[in-house]
Every structure is written in structure tokens, then in C-alpha cells.
C-alpha atoms as a PDB file:
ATOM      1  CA  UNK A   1       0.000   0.000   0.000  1.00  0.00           C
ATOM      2  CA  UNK A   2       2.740   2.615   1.120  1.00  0.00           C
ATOM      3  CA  UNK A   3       4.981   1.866  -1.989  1.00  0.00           C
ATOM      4  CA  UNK A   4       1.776   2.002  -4.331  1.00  0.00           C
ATOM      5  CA  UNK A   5       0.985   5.377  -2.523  1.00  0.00           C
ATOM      6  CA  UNK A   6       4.453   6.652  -3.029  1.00  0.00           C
ATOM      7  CA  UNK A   7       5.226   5.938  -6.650  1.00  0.00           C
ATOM      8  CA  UNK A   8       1.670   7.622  -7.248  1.00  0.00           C
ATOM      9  CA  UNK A   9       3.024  10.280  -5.507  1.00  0.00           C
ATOM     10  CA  UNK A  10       6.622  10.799  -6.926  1.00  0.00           C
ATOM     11  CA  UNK A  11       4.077  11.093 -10.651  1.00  0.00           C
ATOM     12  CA  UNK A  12       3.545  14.360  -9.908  1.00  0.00           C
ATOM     13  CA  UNK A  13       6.560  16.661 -11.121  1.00  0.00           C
ATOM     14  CA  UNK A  14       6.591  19.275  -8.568  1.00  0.00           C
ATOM     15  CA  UNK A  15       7.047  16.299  -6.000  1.00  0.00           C
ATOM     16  CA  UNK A  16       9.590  14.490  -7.276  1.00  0.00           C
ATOM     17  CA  UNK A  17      11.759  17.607  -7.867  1.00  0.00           C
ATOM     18  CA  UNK A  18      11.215  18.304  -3.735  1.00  0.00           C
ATOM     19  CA  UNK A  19      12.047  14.129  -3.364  1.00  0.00           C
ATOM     20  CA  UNK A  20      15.239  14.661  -5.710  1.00  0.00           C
ATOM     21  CA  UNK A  21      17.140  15.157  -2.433  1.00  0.00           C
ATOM     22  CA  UNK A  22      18.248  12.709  -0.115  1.00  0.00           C
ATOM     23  CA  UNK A  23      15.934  14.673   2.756  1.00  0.00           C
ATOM     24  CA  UNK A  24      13.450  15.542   0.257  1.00  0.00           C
ATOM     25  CA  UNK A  25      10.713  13.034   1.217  1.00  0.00           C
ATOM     26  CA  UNK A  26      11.066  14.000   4.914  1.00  0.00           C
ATOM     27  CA  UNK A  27      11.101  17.688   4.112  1.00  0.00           C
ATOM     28  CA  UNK A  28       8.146  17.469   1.915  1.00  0.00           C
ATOM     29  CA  UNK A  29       6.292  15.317   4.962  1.00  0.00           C
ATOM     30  CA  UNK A  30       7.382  18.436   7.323  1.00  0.00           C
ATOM     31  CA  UNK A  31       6.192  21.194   5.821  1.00  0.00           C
ATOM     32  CA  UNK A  32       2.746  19.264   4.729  1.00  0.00           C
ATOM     33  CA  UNK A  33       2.340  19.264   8.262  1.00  0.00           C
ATOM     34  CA  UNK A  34       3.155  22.622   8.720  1.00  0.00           C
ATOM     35  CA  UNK A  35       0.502  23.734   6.159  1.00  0.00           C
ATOM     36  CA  UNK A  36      -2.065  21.697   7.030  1.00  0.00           C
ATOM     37  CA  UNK A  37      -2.086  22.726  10.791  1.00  0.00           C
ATOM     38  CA  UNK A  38      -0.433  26.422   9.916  1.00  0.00           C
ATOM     39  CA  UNK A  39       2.206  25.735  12.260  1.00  0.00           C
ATOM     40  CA  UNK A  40       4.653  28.752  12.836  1.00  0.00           C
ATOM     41  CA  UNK A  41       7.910  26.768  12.588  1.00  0.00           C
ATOM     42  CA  UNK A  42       9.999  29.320  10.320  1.00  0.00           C
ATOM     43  CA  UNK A  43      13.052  28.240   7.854  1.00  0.00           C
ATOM     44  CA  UNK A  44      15.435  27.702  10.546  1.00  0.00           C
ATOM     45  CA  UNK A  45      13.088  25.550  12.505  1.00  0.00           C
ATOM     46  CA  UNK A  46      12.332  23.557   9.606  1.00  0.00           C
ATOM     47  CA  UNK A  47      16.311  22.768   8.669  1.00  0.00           C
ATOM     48  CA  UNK A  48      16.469  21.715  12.564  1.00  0.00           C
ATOM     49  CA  UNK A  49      14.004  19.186  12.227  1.00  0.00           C
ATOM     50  CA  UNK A  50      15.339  17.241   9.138  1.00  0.00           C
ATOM     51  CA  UNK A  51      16.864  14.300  10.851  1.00  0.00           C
ATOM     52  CA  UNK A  52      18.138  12.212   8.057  1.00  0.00           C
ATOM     53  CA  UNK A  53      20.377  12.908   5.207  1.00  0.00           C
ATOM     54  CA  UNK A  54      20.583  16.018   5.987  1.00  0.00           C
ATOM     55  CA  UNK A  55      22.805  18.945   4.029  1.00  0.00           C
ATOM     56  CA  UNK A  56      24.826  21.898   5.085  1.00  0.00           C
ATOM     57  CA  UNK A  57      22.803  25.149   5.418  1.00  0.00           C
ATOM     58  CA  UNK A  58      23.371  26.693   2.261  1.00  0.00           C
ATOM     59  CA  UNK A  59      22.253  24.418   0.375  1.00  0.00           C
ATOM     60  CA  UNK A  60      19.383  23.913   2.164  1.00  0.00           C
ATOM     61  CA  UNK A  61      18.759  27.641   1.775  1.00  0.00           C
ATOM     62  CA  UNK A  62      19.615  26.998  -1.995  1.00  0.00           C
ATOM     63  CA  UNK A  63      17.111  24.131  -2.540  1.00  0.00           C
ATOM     64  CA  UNK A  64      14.280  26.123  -0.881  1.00  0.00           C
ATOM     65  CA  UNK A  65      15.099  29.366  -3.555  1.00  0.00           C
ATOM     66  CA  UNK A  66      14.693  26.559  -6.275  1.00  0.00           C
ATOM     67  CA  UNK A  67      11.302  25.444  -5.290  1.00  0.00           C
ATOM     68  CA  UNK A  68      10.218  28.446  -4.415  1.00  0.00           C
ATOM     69  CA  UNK A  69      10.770  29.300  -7.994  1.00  0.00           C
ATOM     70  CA  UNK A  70       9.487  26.039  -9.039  1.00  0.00           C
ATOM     71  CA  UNK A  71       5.999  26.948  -7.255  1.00  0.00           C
ATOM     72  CA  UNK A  72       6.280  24.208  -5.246  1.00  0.00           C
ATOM     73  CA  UNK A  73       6.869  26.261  -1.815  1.00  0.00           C
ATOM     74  CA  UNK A  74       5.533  29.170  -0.374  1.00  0.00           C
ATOM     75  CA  UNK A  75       7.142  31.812   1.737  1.00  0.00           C
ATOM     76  CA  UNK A  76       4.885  33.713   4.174  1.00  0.00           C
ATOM     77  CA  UNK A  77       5.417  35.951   6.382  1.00  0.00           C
ATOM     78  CA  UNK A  78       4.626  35.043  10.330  1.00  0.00           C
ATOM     79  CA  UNK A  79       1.655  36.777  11.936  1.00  0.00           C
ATOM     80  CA  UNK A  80       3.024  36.264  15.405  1.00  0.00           C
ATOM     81  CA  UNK A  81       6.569  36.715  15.023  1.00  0.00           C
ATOM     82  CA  UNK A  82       7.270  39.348  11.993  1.00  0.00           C
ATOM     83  CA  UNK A  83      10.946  38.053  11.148  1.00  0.00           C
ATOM     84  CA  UNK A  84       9.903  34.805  10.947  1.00  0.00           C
ATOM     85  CA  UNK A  85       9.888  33.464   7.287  1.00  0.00           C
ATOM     86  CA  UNK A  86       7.536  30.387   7.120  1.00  0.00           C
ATOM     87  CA  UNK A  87       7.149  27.349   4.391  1.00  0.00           C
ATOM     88  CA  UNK A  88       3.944  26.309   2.694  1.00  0.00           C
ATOM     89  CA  UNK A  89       3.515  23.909   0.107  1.00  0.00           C
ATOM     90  CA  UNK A  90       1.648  25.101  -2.867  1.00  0.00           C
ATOM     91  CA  UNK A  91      -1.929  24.311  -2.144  1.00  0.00           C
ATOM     92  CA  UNK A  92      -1.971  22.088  -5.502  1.00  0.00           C
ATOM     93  CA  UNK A  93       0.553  20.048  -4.175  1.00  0.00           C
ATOM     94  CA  UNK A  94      -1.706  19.792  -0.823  1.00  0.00           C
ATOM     95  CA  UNK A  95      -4.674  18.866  -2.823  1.00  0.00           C
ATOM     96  CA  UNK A  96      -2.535  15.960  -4.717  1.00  0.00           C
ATOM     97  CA  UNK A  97      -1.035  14.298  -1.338  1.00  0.00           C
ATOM     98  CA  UNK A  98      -4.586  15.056   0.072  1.00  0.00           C
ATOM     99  CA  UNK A  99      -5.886  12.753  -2.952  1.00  0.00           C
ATOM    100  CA  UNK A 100      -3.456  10.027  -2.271  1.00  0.00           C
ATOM    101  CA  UNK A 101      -4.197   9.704   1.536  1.00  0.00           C
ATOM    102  CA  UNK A 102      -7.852   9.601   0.724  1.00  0.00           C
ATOM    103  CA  UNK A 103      -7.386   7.176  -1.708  1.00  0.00           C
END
């Protein structure tokens, strides 16, 4: 079921380019969360949390610039804390994973 649910998943172009990455699946699991539930975890936050295969900052910062570009991530601006920068996944992308869990 999970593997079927993946591959369906990695169909979509604007989530395999965020799965490209050795951390891409966990990021992309992160910061669905983090839309879903509107969390106010900011950029920094969100490097923290990537536990596995994770990169050195810059890059990081560099990958997020390329989806952002891409339209596959969102940058908003915090309502609580003004200098924080937050993440949100393009609400297409929400809709497809949303599809997939459903399924």
C-alpha cells in the first residue's frame, strides 16, 4: 500500500523535484504538516528538524530558492513573530497528497 501510494506520488513533477534530495521526502512530509495545521515553525526551525540525510545550510537555503521558484513552496510571512519566514507547500501540491491519503 505505502509503496503504491508513493510511486503515485513521486508522478507528480513538482514532487519528485522536492524528493530529488536525499531529505526531500522527509522535508516534503514536514512542511505538509506545517501547512495543514499552519504551524509557525519558520526556515530555521524547519532545517532543525530534518533528521536524516541532511545537508549543510546553504544548500538547504539553496534548494528552498529553487522550489520556491518552481511553485512548489511558499514563503509567508509570520503573523506572530514578523521576522519569521515560514514554508507552505503550494496548495496544488496539498490537494494531490490530500488525494493520495484519501485514496
Amino acid at each position: 500500500m505505502f509503496n503504491k501510494s508513493y510511486v503515485k506520488l513521486l508522478s507528480n513533477k513538482k514532487i519528485s523535484k522536492i524528493c530529488s534530495k536525499p531529505y526531500g521526502f522527509e522535508l516534503l512530509i514536514i512542511i505538509y504538516d506545517f501547512t495543514k495545521n499552519n504551524d509557525e515553525y519558520g526556515i530555521e526551525e524547519t532545517f532543525e528538524m530534518i533528521q536524516y540525510n541532511r545537508c549543510k545550510r546553504p544548500a538547504f537555503l539553496s534548494f528552498i530558492r529553487y522550489l520556491e521558484a518552481e511553485k512548489i513552496v511558499v514563503r509567508k510571512s509570520s503573523k506572530i513573530k514578523k521576522s519569521r519566514i515560514l514554508l507552505r507547500l503550494d496548495q496544488d501540491i496539498v490537494h494531490k497528497i490530500d488525494q493520495v491519503n484519501y485514496d
